[in-house]
C-alpha atoms as a PDB file:
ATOM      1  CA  UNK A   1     -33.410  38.653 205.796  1.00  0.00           C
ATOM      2  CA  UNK A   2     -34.409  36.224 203.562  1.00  0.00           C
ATOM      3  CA  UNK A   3     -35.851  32.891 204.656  1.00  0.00           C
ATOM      4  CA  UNK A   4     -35.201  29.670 203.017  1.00  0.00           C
ATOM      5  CA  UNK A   5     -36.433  26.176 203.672  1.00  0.00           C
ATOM      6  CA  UNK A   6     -34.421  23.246 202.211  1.00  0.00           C
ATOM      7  CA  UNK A   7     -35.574  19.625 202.239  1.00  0.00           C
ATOM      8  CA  UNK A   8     -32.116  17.968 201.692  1.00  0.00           C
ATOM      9  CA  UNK A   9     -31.271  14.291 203.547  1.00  0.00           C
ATOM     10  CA  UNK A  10     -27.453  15.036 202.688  1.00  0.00           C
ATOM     11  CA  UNK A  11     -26.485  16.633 205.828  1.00  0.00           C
ATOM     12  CA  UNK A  12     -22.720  17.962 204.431  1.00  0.00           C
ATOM     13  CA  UNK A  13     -24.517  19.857 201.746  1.00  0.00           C
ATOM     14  CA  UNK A  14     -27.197  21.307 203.619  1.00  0.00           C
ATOM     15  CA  UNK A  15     -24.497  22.399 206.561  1.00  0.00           C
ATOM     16  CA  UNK A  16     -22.342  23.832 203.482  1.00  0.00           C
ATOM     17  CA  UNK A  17     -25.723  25.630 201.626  1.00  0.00           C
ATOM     18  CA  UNK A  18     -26.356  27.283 205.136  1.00  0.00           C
ATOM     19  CA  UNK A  19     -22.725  28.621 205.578  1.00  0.00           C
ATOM     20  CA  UNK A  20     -22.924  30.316 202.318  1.00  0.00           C
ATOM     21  CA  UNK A  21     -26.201  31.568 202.146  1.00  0.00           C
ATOM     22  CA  UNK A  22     -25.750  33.300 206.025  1.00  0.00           C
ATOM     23  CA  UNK A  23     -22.890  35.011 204.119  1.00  0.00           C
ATOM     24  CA  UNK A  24     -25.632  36.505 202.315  1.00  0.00           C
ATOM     25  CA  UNK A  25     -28.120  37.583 204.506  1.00  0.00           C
ATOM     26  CA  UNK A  26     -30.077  34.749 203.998  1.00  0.00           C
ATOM     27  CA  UNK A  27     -31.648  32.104 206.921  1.00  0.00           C
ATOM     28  CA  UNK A  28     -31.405  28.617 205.878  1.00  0.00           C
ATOM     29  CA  UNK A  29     -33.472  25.865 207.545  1.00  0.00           C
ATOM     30  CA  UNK A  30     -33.064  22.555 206.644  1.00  0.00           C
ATOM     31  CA  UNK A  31     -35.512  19.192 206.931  1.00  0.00           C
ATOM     32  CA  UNK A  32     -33.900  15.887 206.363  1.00  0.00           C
ATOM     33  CA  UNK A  33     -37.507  14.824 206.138  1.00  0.00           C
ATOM     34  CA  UNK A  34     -39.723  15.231 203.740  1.00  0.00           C
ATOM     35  CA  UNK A  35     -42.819  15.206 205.628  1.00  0.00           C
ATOM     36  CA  UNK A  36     -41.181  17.566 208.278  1.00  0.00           C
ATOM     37  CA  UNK A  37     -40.282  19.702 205.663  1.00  0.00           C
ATOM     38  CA  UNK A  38     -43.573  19.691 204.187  1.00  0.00           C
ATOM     39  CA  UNK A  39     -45.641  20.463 207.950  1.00  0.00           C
ATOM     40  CA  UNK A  40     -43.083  23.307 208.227  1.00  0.00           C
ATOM     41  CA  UNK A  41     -43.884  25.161 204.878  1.00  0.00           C
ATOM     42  CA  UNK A  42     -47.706  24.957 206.009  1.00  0.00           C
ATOM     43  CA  UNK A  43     -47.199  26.622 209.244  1.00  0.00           C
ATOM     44  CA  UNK A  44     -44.075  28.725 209.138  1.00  0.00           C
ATOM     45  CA  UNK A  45     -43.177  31.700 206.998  1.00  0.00           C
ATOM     46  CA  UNK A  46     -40.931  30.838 204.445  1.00  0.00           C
ATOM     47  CA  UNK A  47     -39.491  33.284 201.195  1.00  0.00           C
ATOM     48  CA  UNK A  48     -38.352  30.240 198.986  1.00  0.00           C
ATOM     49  CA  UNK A  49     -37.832  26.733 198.998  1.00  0.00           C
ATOM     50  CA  UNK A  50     -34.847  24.424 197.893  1.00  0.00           C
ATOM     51  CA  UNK A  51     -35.920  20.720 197.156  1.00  0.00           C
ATOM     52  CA  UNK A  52     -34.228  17.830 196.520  1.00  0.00           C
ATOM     53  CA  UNK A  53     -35.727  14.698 194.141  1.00  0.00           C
ATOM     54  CA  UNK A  54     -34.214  11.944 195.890  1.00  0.00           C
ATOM     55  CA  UNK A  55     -35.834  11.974 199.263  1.00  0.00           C
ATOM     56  CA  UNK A  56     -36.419   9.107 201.989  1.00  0.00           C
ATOM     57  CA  UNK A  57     -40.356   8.273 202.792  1.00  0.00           C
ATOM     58  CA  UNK A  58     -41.800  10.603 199.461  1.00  0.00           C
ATOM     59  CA  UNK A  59     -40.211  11.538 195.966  1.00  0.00           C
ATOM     60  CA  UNK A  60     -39.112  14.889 195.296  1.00  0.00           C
ATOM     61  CA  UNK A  61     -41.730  14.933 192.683  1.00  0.00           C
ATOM     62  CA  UNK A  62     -44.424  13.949 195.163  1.00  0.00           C
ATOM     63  CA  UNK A  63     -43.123  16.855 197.606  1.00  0.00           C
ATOM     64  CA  UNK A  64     -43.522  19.600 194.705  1.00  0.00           C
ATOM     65  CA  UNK A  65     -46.822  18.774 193.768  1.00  0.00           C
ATOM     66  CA  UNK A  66     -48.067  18.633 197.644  1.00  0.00           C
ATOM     67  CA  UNK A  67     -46.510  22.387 198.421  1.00  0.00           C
ATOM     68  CA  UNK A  68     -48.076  23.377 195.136  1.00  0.00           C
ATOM     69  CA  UNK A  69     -51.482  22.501 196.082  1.00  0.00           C
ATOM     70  CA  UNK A  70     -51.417  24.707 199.490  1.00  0.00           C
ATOM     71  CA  UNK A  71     -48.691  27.720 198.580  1.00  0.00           C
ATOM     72  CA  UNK A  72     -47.377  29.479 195.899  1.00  0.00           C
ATOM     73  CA  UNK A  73     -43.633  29.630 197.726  1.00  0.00           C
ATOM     74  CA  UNK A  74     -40.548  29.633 194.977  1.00  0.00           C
ATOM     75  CA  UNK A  75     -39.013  26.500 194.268  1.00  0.00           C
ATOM     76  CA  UNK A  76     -35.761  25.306 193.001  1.00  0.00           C
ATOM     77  CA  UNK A  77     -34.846  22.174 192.629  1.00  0.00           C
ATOM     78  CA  UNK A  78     -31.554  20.983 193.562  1.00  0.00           C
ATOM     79  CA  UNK A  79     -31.370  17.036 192.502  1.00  0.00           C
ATOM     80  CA  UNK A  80     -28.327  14.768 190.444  1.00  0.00           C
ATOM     81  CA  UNK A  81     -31.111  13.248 188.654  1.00  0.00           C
ATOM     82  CA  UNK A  82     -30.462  14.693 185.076  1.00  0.00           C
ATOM     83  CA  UNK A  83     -33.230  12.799 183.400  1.00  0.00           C
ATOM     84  CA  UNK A  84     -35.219  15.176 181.444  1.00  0.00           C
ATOM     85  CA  UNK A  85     -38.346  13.335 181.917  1.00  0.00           C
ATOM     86  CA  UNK A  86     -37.190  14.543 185.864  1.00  0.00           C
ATOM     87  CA  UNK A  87     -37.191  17.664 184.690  1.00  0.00           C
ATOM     88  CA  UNK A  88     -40.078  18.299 182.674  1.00  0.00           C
ATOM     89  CA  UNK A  89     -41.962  16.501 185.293  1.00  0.00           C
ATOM     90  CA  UNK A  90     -40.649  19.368 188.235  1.00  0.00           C
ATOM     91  CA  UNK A  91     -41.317  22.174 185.904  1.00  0.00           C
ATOM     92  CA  UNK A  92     -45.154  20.543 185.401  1.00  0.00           C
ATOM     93  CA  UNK A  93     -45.391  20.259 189.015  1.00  0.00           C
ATOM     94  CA  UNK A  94     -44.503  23.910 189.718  1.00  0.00           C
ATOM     95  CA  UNK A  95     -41.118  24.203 190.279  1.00  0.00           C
ATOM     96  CA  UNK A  96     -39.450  27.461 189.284  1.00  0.00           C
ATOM     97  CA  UNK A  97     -35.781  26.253 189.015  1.00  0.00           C
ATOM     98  CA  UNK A  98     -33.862  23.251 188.138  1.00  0.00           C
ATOM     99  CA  UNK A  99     -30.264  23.391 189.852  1.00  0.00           C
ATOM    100  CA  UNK A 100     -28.160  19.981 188.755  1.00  0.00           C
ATOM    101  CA  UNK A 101     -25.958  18.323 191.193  1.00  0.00           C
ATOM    102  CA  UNK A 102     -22.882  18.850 192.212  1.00  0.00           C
ATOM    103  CA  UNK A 103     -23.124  22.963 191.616  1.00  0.00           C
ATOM    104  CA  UNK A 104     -20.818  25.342 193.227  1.00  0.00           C
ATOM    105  CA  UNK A 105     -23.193  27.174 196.269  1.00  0.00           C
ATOM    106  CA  UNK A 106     -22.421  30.745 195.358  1.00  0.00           C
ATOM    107  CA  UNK A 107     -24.521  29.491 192.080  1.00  0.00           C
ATOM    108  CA  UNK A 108     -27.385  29.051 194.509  1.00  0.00           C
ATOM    109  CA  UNK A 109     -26.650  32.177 195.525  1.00  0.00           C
ATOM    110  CA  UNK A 110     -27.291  33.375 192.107  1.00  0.00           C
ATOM    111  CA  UNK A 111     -30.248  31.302 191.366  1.00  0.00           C
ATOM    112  CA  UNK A 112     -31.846  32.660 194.432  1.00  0.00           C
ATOM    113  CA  UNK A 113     -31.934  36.108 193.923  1.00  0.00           C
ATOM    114  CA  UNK A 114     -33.158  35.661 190.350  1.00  0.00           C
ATOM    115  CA  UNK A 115     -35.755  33.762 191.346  1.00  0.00           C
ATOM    116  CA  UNK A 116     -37.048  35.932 193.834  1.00  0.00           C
ATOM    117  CA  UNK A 117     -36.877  38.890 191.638  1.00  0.00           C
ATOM    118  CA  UNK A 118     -39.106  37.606 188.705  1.00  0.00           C
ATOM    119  CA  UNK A 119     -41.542  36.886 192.268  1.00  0.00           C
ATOM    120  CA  UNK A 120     -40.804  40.387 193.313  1.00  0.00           C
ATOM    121  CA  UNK A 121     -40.857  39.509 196.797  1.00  0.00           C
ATOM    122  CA  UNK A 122     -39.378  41.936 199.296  1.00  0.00           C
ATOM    123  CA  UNK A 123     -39.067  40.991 203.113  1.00  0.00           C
ATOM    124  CA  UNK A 124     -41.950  41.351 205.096  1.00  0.00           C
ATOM    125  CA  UNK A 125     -42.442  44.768 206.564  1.00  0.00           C
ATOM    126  CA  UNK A 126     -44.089  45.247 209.481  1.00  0.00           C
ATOM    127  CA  UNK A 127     -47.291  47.476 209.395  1.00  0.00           C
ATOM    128  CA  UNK A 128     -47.285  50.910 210.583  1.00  0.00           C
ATOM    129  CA  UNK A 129     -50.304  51.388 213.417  1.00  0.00           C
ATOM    130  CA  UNK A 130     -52.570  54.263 212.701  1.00  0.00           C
ATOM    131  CA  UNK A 131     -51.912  57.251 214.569  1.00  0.00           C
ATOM    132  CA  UNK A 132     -55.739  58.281 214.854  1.00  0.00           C
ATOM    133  CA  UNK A 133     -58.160  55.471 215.454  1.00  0.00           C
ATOM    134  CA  UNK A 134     -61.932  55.967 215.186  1.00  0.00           C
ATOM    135  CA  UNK A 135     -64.262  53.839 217.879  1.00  0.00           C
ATOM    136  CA  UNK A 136     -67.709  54.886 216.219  1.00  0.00           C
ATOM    137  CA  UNK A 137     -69.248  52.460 218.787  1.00  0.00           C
ATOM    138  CA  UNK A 138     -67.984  54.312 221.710  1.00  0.00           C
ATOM    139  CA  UNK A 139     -67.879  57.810 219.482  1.00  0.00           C
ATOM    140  CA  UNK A 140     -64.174  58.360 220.323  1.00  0.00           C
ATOM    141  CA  UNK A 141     -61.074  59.255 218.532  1.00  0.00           C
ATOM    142  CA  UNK A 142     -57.662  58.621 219.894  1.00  0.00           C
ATOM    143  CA  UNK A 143     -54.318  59.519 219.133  1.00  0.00           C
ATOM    144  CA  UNK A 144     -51.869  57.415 220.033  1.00  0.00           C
ATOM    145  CA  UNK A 145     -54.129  55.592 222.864  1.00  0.00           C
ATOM    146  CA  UNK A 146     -54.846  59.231 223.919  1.00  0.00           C
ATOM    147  CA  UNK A 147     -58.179  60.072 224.045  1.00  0.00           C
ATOM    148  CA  UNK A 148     -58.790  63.264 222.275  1.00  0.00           C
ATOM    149  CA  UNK A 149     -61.412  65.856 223.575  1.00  0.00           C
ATOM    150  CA  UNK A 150     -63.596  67.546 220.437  1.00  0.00           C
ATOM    151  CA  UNK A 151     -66.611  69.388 220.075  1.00  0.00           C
ATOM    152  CA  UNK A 152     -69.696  67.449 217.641  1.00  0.00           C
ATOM    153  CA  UNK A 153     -68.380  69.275 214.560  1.00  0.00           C
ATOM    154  CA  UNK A 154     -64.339  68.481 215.238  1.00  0.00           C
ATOM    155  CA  UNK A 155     -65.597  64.644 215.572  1.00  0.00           C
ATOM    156  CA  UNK A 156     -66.933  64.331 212.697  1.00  0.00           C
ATOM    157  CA  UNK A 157     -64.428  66.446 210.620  1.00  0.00           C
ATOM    158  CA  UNK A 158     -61.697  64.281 211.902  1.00  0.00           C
ATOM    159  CA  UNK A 159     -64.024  60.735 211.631  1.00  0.00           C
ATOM    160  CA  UNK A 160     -64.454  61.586 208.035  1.00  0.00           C
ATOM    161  CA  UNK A 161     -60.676  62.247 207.645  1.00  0.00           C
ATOM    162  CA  UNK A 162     -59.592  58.912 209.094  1.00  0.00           C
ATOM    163  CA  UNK A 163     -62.123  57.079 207.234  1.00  0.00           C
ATOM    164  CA  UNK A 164     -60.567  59.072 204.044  1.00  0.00           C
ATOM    165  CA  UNK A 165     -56.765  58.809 205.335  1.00  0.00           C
ATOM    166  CA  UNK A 166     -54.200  60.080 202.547  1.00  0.00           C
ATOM    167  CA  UNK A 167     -57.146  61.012 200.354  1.00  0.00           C
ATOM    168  CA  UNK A 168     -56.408  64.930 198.945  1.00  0.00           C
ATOM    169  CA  UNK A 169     -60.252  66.104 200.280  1.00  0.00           C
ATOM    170  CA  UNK A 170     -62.076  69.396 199.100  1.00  0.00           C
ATOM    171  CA  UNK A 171     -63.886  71.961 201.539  1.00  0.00           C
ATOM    172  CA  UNK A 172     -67.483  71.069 199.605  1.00  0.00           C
ATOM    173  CA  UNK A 173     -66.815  66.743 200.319  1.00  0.00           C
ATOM    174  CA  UNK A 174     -65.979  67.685 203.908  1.00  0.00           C
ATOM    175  CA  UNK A 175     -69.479  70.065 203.838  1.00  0.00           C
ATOM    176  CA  UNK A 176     -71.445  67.144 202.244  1.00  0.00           C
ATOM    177  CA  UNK A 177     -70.113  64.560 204.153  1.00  0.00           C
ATOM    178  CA  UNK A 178     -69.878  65.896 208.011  1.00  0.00           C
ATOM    179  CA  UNK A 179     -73.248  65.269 209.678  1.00  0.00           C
ATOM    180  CA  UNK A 180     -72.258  67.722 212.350  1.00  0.00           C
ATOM    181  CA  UNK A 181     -71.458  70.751 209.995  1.00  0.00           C
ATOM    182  CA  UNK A 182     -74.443  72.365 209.024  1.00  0.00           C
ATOM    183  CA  UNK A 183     -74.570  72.295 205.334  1.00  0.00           C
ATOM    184  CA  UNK A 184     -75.856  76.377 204.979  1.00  0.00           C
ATOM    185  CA  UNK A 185     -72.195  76.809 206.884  1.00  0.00           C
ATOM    186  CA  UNK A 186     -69.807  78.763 204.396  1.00  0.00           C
ATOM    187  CA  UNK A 187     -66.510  76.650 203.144  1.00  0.00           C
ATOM    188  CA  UNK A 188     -64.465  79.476 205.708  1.00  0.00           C
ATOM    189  CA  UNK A 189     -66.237  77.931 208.271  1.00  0.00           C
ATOM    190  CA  UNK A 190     -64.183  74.549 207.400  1.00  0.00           C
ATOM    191  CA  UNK A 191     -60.470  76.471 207.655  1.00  0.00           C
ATOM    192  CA  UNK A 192     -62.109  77.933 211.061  1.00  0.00           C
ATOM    193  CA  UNK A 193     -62.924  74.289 212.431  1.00  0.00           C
ATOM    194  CA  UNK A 194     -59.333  72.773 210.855  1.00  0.00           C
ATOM    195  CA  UNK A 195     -57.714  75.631 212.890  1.00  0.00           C
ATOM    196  CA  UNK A 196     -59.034  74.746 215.920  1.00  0.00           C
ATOM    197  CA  UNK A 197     -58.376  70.804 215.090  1.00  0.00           C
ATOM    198  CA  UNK A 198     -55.005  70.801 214.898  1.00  0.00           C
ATOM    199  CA  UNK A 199     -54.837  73.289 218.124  1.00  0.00           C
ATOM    200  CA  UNK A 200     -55.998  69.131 219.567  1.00  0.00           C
ATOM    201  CA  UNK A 201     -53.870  66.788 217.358  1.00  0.00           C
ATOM    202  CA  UNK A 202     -50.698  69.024 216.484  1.00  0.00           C
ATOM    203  CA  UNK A 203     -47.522  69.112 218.101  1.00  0.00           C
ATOM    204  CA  UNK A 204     -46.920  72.561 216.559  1.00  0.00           C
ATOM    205  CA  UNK A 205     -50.956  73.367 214.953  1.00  0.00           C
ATOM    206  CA  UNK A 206     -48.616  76.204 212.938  1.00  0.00           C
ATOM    207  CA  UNK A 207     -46.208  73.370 211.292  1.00  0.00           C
ATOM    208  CA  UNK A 208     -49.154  70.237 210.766  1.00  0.00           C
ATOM    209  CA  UNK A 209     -47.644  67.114 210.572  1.00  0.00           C
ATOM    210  CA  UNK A 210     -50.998  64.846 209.962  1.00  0.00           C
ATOM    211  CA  UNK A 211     -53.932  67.545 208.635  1.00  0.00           C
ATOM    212  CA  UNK A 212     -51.986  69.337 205.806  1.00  0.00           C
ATOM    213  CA  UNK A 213     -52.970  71.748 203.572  1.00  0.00           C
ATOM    214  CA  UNK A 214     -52.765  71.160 199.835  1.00  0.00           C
ATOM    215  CA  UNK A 215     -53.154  74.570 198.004  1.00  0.00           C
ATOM    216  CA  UNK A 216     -55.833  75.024 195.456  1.00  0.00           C
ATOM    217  CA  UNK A 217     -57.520  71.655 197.007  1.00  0.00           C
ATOM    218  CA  UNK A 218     -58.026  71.439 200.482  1.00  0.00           C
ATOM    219  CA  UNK A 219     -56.766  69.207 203.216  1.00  0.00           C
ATOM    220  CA  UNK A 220     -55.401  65.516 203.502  1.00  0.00           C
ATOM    221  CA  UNK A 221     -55.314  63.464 206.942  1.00  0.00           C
ATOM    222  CA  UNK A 222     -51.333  61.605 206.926  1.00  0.00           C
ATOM    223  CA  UNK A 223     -52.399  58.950 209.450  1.00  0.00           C
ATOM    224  CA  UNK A 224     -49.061  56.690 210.060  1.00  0.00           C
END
């Protein structure tokens, strides 16, 4: 869901904006106040912003220019001042948009979305946790909060392929870059030591999920 602060003292309109835009999976939250509105943007996440010129306590203008100096939110201006000295002046300031008053709110609608697409901003996703995390301090590896029980040489092989995650990585880079593997070892010594890896961190070790093999390459760690 999209979220939208507005800084709008006409409380009809903003009630009316915030109908509409719910009707489009959009969150509306409005600030009669211009310095309100202005403490919100710097502390709560917001997608765009909708500001009007003619404010109590600061100008519109004034407003524009203050978000621009601490955030590079969207901005469209939504003001009856048609002066195009207004205008020139909200585009200088940093304003993306300039929406004259009265407008019919499905326009908003509009204006939104192709606003936010020339930002290319999708809703925030939240980030996947690792399924294998690497303590080197404590030289443990667990998956899932579980810890997992390897020999010197499985450590190492799997330390190497977190610190590599969803990197395609050869038998020789694993040789050259495993402390624990003896480097006179032969490259079938590597499928022996996968083998018994994924006997640890496998569900089914004969169907891998997170060490694959990639033919003609080697192996790749999928660690979310």
């Amino acid at each position: 869901m999209l979220r939208v602060a507005m800084i709008e003292d006409d409380a009809e309109l903003a009630e009316l904006i915030t109908e509409t835009l719910a009707k489009h999976n959009m969150e509306l939250i409005n600030y009669d106040s211009p310095s309100l509105g202005v403490s919100a943007l710097k502390f709560e996440a917001f997608d765009l912003l909708i500001l009007d010129l003619s404010l109590p306590e600061i100008d519109g203008l004034e407003v524009c220019r203050t978000v621009r100096e601490f955030s590079d939110i969207p901005i469209i201006i939504s003001s009856a001042r048609s002066d195009m000295e207004d205008k020139s002046a909200c585009f200088y300031m940093g304003a993306d948009d300039y929406l004259p008053k009265p407008y019919d709110a499905k326009e908003l609608v509009l204006r939104i979305r192709s606003v936010m697409r020339r930002y290319k901003k999708e809703p925030l996703q939240p980030q996947k946790k690792p399924i294998f995390v690497h303590d080197e301090a404590r030289h443990e590896i667990r998956k899932r909060e579980a810890l997992l029980f390897l020999t010197n040489a499985e450590y190492g092989i799997l330390a190497y392929f977190i610190k590599r995650a969803g990197f395609a990585l050869s038998r020789e880079e694993i040789l050259s870059n495993v402390d624990a593997i003896s480097f006179e070892s032969s490259l079938k010594s590597i499928d022996v030591l996968i083998g018994r890896l994924r006997t640890k961190i496998e569900e089914d070790p004969k169907k891998p999920r997170h060490l694959i093999s990639l033919r003609g390459i080697g192996y790749k760690l999928i660690n979310e």
